[in-house]
PDB file of N, CA and C in Angstrom:
ATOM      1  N   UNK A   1       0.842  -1.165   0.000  1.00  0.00           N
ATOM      2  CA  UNK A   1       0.000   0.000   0.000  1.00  0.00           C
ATOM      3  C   UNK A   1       0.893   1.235   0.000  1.00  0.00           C
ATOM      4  N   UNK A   2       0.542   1.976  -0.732  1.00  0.00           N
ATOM      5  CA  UNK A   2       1.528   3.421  -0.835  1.00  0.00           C
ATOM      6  C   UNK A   2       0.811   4.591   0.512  1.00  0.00           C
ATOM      7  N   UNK A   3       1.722   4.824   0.915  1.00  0.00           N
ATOM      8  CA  UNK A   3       1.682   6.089   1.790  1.00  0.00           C
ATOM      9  C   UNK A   3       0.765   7.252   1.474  1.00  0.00           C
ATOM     10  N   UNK A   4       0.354   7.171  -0.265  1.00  0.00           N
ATOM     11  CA  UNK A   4      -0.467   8.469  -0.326  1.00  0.00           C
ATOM     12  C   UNK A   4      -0.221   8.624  -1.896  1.00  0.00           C
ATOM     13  N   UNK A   5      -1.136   9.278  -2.326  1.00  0.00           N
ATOM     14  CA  UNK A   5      -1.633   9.068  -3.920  1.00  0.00           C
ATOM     15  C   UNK A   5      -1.287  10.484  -4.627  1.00  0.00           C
ATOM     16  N   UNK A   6      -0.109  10.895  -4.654  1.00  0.00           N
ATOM     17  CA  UNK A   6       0.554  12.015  -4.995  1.00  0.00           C
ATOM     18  C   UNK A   6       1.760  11.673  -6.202  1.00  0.00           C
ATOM     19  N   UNK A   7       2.165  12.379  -7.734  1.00  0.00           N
ATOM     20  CA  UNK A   7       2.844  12.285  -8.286  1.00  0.00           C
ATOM     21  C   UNK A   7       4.081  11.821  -7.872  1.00  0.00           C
ATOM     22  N   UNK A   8       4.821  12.187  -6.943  1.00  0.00           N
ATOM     23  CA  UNK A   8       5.962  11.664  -6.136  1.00  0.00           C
ATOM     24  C   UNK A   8       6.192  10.731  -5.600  1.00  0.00           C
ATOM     25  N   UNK A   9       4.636  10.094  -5.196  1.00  0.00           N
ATOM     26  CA  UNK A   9       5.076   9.204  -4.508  1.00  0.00           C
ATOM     27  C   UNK A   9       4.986   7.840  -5.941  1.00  0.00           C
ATOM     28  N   UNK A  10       4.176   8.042  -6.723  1.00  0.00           N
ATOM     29  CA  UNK A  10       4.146   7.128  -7.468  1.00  0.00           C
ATOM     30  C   UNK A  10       4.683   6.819  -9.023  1.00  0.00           C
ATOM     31  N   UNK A  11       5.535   7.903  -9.158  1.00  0.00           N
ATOM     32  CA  UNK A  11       6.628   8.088 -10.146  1.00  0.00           C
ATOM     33  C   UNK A  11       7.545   7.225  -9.922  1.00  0.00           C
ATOM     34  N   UNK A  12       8.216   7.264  -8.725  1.00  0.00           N
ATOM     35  CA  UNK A  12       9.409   5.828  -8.823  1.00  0.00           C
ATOM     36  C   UNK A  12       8.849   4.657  -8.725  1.00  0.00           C
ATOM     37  N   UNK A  13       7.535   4.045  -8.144  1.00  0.00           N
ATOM     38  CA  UNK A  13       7.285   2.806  -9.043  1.00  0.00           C
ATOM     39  C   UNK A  13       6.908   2.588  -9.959  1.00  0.00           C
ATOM     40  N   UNK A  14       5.978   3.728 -10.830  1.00  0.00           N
ATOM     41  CA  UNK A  14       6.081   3.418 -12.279  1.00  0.00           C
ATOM     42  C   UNK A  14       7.135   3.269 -12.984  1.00  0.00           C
ATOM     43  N   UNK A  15       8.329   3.822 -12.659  1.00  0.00           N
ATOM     44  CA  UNK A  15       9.386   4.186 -13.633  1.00  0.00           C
ATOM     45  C   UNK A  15      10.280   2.937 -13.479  1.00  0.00           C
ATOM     46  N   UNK A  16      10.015   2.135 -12.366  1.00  0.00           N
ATOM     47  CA  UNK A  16      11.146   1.066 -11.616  1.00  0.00           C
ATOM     48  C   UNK A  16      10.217  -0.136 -12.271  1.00  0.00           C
ATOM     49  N   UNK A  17       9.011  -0.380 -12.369  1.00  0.00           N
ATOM     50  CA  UNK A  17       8.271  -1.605 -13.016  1.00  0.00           C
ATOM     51  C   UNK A  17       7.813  -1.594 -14.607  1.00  0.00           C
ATOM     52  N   UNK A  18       7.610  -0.761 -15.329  1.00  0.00           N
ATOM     53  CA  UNK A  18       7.285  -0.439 -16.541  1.00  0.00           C
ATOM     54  C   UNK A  18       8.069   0.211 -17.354  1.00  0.00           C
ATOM     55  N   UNK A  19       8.201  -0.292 -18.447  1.00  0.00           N
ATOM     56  CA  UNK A  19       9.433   0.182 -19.487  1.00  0.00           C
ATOM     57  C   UNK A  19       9.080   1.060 -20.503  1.00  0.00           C
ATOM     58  N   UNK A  20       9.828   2.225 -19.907  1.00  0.00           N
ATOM     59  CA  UNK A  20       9.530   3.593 -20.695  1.00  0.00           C
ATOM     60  C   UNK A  20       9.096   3.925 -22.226  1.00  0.00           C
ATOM     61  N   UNK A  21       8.252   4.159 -22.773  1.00  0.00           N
ATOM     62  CA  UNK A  21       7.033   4.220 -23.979  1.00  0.00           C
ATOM     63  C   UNK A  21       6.365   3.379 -23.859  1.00  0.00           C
ATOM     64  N   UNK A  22       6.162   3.080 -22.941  1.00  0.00           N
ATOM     65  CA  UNK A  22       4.892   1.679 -22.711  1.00  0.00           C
ATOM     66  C   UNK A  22       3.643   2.435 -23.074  1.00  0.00           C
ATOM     67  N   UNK A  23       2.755   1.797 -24.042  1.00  0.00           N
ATOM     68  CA  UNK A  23       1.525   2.682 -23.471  1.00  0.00           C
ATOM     69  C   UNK A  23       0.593   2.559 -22.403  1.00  0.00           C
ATOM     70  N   UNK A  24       0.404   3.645 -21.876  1.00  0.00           N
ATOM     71  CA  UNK A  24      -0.471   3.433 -20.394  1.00  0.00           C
ATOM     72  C   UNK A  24      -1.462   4.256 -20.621  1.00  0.00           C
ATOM     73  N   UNK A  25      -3.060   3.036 -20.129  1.00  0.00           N
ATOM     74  CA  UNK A  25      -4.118   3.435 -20.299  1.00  0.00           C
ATOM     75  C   UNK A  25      -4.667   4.054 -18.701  1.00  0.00           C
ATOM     76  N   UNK A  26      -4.983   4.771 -18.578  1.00  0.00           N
ATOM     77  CA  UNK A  26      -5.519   4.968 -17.309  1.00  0.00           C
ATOM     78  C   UNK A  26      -6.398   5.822 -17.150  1.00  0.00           C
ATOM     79  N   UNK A  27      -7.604   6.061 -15.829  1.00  0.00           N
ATOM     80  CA  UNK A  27      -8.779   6.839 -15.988  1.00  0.00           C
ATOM     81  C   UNK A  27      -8.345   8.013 -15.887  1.00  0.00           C
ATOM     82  N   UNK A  28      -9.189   9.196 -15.736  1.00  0.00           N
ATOM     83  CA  UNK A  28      -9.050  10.836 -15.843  1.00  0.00           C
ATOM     84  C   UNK A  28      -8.107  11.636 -14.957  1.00  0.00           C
ATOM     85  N   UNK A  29      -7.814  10.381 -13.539  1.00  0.00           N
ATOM     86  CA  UNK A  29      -7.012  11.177 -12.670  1.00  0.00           C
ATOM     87  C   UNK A  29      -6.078  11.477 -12.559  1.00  0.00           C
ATOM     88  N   UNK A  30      -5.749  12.904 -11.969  1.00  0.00           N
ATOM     89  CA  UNK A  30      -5.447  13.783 -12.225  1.00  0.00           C
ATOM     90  C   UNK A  30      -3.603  13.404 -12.166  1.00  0.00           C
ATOM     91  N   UNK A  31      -4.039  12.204 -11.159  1.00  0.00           N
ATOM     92  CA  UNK A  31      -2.135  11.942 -10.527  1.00  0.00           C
ATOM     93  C   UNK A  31      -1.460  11.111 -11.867  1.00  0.00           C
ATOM     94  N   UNK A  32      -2.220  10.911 -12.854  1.00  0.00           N
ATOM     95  CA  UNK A  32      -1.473  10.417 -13.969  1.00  0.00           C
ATOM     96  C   UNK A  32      -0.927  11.330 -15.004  1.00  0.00           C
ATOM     97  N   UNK A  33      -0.942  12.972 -14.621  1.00  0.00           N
ATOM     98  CA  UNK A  33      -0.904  13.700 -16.002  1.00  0.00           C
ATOM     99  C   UNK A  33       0.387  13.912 -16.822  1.00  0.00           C
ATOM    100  N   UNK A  34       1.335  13.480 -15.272  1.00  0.00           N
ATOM    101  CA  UNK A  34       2.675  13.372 -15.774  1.00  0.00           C
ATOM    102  C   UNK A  34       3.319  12.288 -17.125  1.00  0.00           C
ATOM    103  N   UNK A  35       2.372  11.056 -17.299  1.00  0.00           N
ATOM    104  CA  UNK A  35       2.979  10.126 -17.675  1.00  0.00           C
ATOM    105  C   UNK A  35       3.842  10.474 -18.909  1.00  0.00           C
ATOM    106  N   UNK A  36       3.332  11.407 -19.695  1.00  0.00           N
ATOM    107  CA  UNK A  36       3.974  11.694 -20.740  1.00  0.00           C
ATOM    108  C   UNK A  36       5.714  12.118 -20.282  1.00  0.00           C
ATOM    109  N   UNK A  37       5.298  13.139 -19.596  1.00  0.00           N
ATOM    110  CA  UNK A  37       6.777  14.175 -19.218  1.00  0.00           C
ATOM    111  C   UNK A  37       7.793  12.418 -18.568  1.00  0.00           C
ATOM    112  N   UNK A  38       7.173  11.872 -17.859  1.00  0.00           N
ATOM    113  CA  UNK A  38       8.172  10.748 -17.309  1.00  0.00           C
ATOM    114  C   UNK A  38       8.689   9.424 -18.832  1.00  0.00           C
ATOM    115  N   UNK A  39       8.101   9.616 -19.652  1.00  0.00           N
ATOM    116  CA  UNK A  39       8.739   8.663 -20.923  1.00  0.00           C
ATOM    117  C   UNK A  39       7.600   7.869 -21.336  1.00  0.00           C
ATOM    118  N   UNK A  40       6.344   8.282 -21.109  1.00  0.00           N
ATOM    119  CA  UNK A  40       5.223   6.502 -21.350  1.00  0.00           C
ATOM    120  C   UNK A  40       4.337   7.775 -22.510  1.00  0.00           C
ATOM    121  N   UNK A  41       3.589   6.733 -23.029  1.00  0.00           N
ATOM    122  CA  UNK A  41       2.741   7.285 -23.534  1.00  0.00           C
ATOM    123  C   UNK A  41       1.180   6.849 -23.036  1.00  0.00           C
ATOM    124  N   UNK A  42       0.204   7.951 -23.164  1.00  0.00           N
ATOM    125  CA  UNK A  42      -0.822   7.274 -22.063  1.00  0.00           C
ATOM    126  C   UNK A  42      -2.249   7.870 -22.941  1.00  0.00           C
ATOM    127  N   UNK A  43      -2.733   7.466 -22.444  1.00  0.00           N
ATOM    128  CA  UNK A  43      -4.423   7.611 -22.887  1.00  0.00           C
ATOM    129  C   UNK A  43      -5.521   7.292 -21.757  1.00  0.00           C
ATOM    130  N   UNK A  44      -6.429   7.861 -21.846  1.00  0.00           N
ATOM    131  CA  UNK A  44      -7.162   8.158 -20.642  1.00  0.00           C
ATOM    132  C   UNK A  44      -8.739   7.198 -21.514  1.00  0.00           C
ATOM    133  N   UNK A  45      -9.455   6.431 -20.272  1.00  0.00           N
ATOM    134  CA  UNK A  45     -10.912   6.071 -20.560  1.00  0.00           C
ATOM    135  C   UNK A  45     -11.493   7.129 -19.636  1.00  0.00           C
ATOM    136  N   UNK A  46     -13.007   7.151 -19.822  1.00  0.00           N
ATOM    137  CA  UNK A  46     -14.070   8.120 -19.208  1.00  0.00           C
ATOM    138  C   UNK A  46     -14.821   7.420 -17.944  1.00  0.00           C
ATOM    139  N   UNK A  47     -14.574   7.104 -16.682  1.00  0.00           N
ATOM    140  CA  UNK A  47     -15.095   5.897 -16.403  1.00  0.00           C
ATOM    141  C   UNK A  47     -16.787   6.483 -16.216  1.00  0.00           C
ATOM    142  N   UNK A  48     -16.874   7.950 -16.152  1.00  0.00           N
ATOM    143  CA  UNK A  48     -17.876   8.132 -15.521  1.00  0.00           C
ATOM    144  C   UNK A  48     -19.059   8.143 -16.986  1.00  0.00           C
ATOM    145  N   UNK A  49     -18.339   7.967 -17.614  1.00  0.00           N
ATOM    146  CA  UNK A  49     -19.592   8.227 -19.251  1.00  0.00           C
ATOM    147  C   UNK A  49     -19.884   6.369 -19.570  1.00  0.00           C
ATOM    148  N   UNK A  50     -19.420   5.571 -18.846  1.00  0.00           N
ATOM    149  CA  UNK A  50     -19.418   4.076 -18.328  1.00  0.00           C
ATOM    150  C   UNK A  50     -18.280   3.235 -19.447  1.00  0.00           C
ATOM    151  N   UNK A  51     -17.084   4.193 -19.706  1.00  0.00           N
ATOM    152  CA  UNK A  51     -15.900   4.119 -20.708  1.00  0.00           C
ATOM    153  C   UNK A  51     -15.150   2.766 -19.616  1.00  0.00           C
ATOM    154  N   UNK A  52     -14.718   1.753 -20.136  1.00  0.00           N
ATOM    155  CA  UNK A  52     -13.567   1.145 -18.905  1.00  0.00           C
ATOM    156  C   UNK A  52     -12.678   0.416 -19.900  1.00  0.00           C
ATOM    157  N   UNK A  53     -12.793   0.813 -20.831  1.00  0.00           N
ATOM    158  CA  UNK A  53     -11.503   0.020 -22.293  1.00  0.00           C
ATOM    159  C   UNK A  53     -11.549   0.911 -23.604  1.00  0.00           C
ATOM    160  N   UNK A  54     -10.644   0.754 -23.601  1.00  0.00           N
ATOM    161  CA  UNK A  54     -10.816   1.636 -25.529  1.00  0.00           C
ATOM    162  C   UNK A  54      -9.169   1.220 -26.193  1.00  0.00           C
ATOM    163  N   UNK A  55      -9.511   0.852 -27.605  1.00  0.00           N
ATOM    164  CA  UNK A  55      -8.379   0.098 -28.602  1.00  0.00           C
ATOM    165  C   UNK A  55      -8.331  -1.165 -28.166  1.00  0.00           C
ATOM    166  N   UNK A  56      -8.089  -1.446 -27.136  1.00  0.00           N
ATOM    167  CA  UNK A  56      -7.428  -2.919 -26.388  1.00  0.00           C
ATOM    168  C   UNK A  56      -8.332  -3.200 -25.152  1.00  0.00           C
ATOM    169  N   UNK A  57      -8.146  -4.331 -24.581  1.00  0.00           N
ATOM    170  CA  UNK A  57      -8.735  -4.638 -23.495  1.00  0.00           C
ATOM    171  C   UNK A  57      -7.613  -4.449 -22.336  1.00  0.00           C
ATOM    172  N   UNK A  58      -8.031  -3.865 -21.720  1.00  0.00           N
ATOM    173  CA  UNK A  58      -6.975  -3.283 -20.474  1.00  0.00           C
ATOM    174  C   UNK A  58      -6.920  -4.559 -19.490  1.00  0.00           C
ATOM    175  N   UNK A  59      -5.494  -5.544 -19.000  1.00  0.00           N
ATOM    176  CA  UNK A  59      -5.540  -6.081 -18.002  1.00  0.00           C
ATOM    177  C   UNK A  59      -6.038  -5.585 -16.681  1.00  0.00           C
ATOM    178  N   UNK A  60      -6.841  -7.015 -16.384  1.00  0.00           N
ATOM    179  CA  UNK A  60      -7.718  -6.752 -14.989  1.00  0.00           C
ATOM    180  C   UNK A  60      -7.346  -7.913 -13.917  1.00  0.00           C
ATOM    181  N   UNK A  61      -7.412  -7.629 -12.685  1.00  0.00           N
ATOM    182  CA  UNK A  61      -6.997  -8.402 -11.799  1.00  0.00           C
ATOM    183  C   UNK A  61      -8.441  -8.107 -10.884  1.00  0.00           C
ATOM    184  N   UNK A  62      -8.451  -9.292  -9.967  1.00  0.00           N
ATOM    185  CA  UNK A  62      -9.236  -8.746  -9.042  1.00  0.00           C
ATOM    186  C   UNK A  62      -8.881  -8.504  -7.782  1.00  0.00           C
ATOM    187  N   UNK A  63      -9.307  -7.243  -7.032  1.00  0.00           N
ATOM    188  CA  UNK A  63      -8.367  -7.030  -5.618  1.00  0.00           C
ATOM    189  C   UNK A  63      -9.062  -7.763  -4.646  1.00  0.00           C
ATOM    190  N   UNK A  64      -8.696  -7.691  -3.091  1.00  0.00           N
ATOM    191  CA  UNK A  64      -8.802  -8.061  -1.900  1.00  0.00           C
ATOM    192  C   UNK A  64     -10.328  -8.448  -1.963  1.00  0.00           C
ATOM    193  N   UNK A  65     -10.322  -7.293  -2.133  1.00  0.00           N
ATOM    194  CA  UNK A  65     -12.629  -7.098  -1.767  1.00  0.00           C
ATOM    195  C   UNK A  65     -13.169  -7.949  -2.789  1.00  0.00           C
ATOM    196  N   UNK A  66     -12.547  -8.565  -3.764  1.00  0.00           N
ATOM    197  CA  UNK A  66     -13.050  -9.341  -4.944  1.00  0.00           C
ATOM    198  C   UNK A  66     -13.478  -8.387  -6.026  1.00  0.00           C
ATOM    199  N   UNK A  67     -13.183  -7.114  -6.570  1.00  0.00           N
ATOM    200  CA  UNK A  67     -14.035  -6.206  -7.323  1.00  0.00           C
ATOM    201  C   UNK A  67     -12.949  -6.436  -8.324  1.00  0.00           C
ATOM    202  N   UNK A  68     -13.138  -5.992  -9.840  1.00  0.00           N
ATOM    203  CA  UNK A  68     -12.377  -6.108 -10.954  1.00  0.00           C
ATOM    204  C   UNK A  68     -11.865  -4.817 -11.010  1.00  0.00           C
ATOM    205  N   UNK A  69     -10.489  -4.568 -11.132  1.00  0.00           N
ATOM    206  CA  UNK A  69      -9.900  -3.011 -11.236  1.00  0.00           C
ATOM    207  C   UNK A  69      -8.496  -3.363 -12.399  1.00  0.00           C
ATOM    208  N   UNK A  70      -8.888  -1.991 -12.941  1.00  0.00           N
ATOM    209  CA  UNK A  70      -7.152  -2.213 -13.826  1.00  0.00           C
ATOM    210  C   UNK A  70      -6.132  -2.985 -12.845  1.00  0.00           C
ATOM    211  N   UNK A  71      -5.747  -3.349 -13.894  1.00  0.00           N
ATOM    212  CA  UNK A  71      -3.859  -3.690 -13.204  1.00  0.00           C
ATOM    213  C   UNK A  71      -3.017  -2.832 -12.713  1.00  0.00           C
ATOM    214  N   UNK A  72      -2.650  -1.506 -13.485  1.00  0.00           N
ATOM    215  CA  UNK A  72      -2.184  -0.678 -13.109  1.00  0.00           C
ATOM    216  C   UNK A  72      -2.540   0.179 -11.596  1.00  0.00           C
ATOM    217  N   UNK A  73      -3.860   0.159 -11.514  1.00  0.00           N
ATOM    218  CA  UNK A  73      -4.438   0.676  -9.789  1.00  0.00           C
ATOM    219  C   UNK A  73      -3.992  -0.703  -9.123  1.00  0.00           C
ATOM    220  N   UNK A  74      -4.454  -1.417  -9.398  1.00  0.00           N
ATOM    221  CA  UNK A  74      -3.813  -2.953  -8.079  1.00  0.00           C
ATOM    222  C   UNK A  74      -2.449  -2.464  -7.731  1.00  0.00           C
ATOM    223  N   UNK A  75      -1.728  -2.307  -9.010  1.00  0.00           N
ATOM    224  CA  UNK A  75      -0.194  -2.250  -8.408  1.00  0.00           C
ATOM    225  C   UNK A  75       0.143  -0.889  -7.643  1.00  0.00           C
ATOM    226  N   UNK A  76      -0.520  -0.048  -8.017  1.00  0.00           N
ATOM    227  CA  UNK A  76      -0.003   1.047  -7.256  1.00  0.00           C
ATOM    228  C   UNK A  76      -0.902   1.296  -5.814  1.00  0.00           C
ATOM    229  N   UNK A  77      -2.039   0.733  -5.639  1.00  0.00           N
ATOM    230  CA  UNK A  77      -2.791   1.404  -4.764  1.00  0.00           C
ATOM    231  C   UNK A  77      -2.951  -0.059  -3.597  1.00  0.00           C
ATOM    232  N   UNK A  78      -2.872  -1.396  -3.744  1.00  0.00           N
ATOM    233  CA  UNK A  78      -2.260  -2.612  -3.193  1.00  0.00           C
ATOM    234  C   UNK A  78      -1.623  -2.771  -2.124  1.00  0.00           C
TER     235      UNK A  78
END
């Protein structure tokens, strides 16, 4: 579990697990806006317009509580 959901804190594990121009899909928030400036390329779904994939099917895991969430939130928010 991360200490807190701030650009800083979650820049060095993106950058330490995922290999730079990866593309990364992720929802609207706000703590992802960097991805570009850090080396990835990224694209955003709408979750609230009921968007949860677009081009590809985004890996899904299911967390603790049993609910289906990107991969990318499991790993960072876990």
């Amino acid at each position: 579990m991360l200490p807190n959901v701030q650009q800083s804190t979650i820049a060095p594990l993106i950058k330490s697990t995922i290999v730079a121009r990866t593309l990364i899909y992720t929802d609207e928030y706000n703590i992802y806006s960097r991805l570009t400036q850090w080396g990835y390329e990224h694209k955003t779904v709408c979750h609230s317009t009921g968007e949860y994939a677009r081009d590809l099917t985004l890996p899904k895991a299911v967390d603790g509580d049993g609910f289906c969430v990107d991969a990318l939130a499991l790993l960072l928010f876990e």
